[in-house]
N, C-alpha and C. Protein backbone atom coordinates (compact mmCIF):
# COMPACT_ATOMS: atom_id res chain seq x y z
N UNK A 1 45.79 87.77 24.07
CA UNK A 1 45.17 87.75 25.38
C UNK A 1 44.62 89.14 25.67
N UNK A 2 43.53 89.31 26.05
CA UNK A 2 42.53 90.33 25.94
C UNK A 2 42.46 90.58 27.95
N UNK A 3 42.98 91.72 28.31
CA UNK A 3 42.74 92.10 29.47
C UNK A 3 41.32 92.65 30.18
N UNK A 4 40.32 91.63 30.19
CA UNK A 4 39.02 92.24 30.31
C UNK A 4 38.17 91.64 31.42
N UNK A 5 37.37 91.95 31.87
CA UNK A 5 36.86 91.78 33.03
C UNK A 5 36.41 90.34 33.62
N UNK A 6 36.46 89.39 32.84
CA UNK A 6 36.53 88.43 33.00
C UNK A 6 37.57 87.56 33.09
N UNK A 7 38.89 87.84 32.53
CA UNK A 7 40.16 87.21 32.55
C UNK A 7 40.57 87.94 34.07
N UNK A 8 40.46 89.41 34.56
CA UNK A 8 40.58 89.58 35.92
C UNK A 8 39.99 88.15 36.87
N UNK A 9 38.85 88.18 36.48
CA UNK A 9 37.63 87.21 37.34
C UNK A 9 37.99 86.51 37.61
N UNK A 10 38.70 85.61 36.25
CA UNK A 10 38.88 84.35 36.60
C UNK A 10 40.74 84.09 37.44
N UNK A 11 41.10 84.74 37.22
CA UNK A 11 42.40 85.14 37.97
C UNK A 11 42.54 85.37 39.50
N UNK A 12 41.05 86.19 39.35
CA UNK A 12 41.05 86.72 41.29
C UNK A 12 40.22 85.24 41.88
N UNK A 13 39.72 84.81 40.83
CA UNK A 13 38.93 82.80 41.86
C UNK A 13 39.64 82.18 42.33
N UNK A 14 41.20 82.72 41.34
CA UNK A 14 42.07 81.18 42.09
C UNK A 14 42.81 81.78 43.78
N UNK A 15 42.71 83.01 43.85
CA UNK A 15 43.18 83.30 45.21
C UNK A 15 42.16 83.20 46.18
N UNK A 16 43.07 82.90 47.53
CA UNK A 16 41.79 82.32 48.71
C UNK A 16 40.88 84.13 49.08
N UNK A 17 39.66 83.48 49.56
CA UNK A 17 39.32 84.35 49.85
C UNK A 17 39.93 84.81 51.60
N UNK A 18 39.52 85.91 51.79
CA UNK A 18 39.94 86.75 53.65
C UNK A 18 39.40 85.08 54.44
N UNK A 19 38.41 84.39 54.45
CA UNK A 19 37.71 83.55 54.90
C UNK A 19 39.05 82.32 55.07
N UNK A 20 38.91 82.28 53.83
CA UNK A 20 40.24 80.86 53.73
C UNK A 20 41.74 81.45 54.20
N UNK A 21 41.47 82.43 53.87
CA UNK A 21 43.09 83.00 53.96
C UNK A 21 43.05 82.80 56.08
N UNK A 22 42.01 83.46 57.11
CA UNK A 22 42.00 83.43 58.32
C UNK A 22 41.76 81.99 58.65
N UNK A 23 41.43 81.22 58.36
CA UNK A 23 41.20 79.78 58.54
C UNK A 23 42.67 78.72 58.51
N UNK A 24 43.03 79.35 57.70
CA UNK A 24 44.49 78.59 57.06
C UNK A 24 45.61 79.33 58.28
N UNK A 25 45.42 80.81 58.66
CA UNK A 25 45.91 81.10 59.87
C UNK A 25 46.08 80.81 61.07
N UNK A 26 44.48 80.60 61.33
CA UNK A 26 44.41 79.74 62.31
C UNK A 26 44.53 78.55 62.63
N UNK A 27 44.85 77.96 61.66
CA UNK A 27 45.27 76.52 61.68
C UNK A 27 46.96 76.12 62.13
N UNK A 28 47.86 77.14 61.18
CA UNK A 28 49.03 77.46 61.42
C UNK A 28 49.79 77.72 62.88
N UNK A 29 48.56 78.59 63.53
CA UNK A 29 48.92 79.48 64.46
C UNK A 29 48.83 77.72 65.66
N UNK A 30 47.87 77.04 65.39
CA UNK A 30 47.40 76.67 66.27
C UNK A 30 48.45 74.84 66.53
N UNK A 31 49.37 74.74 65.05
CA UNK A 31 49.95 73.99 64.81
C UNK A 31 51.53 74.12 65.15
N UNK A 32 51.83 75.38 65.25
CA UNK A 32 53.30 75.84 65.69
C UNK A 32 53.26 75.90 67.06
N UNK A 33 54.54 75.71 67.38
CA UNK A 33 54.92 75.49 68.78
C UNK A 33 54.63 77.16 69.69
N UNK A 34 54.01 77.85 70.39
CA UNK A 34 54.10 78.69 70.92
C UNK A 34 55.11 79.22 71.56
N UNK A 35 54.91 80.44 72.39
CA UNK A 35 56.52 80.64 73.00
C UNK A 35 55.91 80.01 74.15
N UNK A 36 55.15 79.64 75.40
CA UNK A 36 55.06 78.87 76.22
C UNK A 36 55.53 77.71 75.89
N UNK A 37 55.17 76.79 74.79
CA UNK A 37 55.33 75.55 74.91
C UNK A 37 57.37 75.32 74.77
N UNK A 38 57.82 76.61 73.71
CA UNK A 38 58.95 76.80 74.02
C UNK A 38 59.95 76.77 75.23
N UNK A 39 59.08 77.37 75.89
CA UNK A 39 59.67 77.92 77.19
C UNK A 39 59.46 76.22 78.19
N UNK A 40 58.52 76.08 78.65
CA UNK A 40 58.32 74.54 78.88
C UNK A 40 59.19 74.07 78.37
N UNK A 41 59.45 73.88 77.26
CA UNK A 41 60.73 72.62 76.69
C UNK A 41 61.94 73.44 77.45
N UNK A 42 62.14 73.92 77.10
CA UNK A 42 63.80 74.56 77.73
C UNK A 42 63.88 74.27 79.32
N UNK A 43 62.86 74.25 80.13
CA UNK A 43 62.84 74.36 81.39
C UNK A 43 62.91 72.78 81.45
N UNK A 44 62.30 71.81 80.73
CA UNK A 44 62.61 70.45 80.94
C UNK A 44 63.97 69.96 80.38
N UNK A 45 64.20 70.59 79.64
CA UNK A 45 65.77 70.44 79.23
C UNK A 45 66.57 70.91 80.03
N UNK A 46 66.04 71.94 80.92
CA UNK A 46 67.25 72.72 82.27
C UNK A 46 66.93 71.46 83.10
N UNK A 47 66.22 70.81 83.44
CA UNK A 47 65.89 70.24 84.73
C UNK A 47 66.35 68.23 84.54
N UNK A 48 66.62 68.38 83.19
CA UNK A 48 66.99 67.24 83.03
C UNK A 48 68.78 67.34 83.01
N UNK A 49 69.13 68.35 82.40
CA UNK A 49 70.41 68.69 82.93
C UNK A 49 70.76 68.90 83.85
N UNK A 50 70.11 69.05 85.17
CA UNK A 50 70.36 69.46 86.39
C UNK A 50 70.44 68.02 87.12
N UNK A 51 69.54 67.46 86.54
CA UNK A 51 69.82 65.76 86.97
C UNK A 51 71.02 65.33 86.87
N UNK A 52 71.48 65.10 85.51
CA UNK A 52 72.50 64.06 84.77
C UNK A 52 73.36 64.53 86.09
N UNK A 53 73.55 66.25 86.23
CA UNK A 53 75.20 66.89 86.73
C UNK A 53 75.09 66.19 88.34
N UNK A 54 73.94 66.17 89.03
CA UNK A 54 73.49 65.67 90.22
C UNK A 54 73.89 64.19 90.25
N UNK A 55 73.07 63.28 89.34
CA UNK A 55 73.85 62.23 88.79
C UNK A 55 75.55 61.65 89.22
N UNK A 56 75.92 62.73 88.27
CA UNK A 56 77.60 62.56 88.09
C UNK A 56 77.93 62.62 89.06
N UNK A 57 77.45 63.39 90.16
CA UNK A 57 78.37 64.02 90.99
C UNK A 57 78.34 62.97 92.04
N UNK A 58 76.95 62.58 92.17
CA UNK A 58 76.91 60.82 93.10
C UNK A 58 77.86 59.80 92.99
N UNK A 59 77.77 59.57 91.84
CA UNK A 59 78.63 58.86 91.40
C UNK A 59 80.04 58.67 91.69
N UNK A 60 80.73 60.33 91.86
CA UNK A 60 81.88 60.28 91.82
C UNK A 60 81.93 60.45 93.12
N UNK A 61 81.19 60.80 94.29
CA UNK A 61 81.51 60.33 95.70
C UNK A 61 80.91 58.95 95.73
N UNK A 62 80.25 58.24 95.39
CA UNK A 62 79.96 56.61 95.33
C UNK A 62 81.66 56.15 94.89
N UNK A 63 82.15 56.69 93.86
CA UNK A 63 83.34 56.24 93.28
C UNK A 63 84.10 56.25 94.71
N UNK A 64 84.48 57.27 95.27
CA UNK A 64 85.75 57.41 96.17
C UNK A 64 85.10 56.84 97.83
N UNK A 65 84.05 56.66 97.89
CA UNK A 65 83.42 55.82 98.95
C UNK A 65 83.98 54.16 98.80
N UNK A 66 83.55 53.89 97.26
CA UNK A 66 84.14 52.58 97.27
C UNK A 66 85.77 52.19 97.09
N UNK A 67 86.60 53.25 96.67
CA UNK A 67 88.02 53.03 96.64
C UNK A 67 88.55 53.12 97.76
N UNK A 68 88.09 54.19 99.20
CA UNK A 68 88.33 53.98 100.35
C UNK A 68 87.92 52.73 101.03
N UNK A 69 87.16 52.27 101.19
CA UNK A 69 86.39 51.23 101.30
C UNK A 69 87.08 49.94 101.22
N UNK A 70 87.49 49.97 99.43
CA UNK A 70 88.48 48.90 99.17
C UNK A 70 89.90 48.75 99.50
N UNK A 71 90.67 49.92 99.71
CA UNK A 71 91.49 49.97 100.91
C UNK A 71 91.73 49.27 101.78
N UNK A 72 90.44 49.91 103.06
CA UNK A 72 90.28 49.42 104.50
C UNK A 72 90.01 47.94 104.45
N UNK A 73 89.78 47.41 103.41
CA UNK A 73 89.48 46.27 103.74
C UNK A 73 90.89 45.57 103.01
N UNK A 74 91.44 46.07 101.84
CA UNK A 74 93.19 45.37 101.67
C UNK A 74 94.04 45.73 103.02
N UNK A 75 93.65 46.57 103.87
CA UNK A 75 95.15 46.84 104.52
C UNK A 75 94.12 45.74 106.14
N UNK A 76 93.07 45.79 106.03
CA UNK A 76 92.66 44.75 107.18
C UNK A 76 92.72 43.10 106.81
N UNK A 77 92.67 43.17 105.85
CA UNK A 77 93.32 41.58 105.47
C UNK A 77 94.24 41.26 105.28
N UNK A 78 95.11 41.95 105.51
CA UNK A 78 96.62 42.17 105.46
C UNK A 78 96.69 41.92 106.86
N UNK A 79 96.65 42.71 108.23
CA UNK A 79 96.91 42.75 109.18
C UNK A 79 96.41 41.59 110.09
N UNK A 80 95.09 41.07 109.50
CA UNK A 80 94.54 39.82 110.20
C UNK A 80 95.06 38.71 109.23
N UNK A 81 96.01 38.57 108.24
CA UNK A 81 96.57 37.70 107.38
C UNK A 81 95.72 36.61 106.49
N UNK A 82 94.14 37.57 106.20
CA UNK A 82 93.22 36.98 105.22
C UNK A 82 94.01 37.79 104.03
N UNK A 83 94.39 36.53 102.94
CA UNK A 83 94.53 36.98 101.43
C UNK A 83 92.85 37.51 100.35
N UNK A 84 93.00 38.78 100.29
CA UNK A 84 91.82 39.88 100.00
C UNK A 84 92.38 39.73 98.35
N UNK A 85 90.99 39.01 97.41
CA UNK A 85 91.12 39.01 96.04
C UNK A 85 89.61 39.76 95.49
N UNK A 86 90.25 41.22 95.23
CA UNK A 86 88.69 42.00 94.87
C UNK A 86 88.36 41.38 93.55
């Protein structure tokens, strides 16, 4: 194998040129997630977590709304002598 100006040549064809090489960049650049779009996701992930906990927390005064609830109404069917089958 003879190191000569043409075996360079044909060696330096197969690499992209600056042209392809910025093209292929910009393609990359334009295909990855940014740090905005980052930031957006995290903030919908804060705000969807902020739900669920909001959520729960209904729930668990819905919970003790209805166990009081079911109470007042065993100890009033008791006292007016309706048999109360929840």
């Amino acid at each position: 194998m003879e190191l000569s100006k043409e075996y360079f040549d044909e060696r330096l064809a197969r690499f992209p040129t600056s042209e392809e090489m910025q093209q292929g960049f910009t393609q990359l650049r334009e295909e990855l997630a940014n740090k905005q779009d980052i930031n957006t996701l995290y903030n919908k992930l804060d705000d969807l977590i902020k739900e669920t906990r909001t959520y729960h927390q209904e729930m668990q005064v819905l919970r003790h709304q209805v166990q009081t609830m079911s109470e007042w109404i065993k100890q009033a069917a008791k006292r007016i002598g309706v048999e109360y089958k929840p």
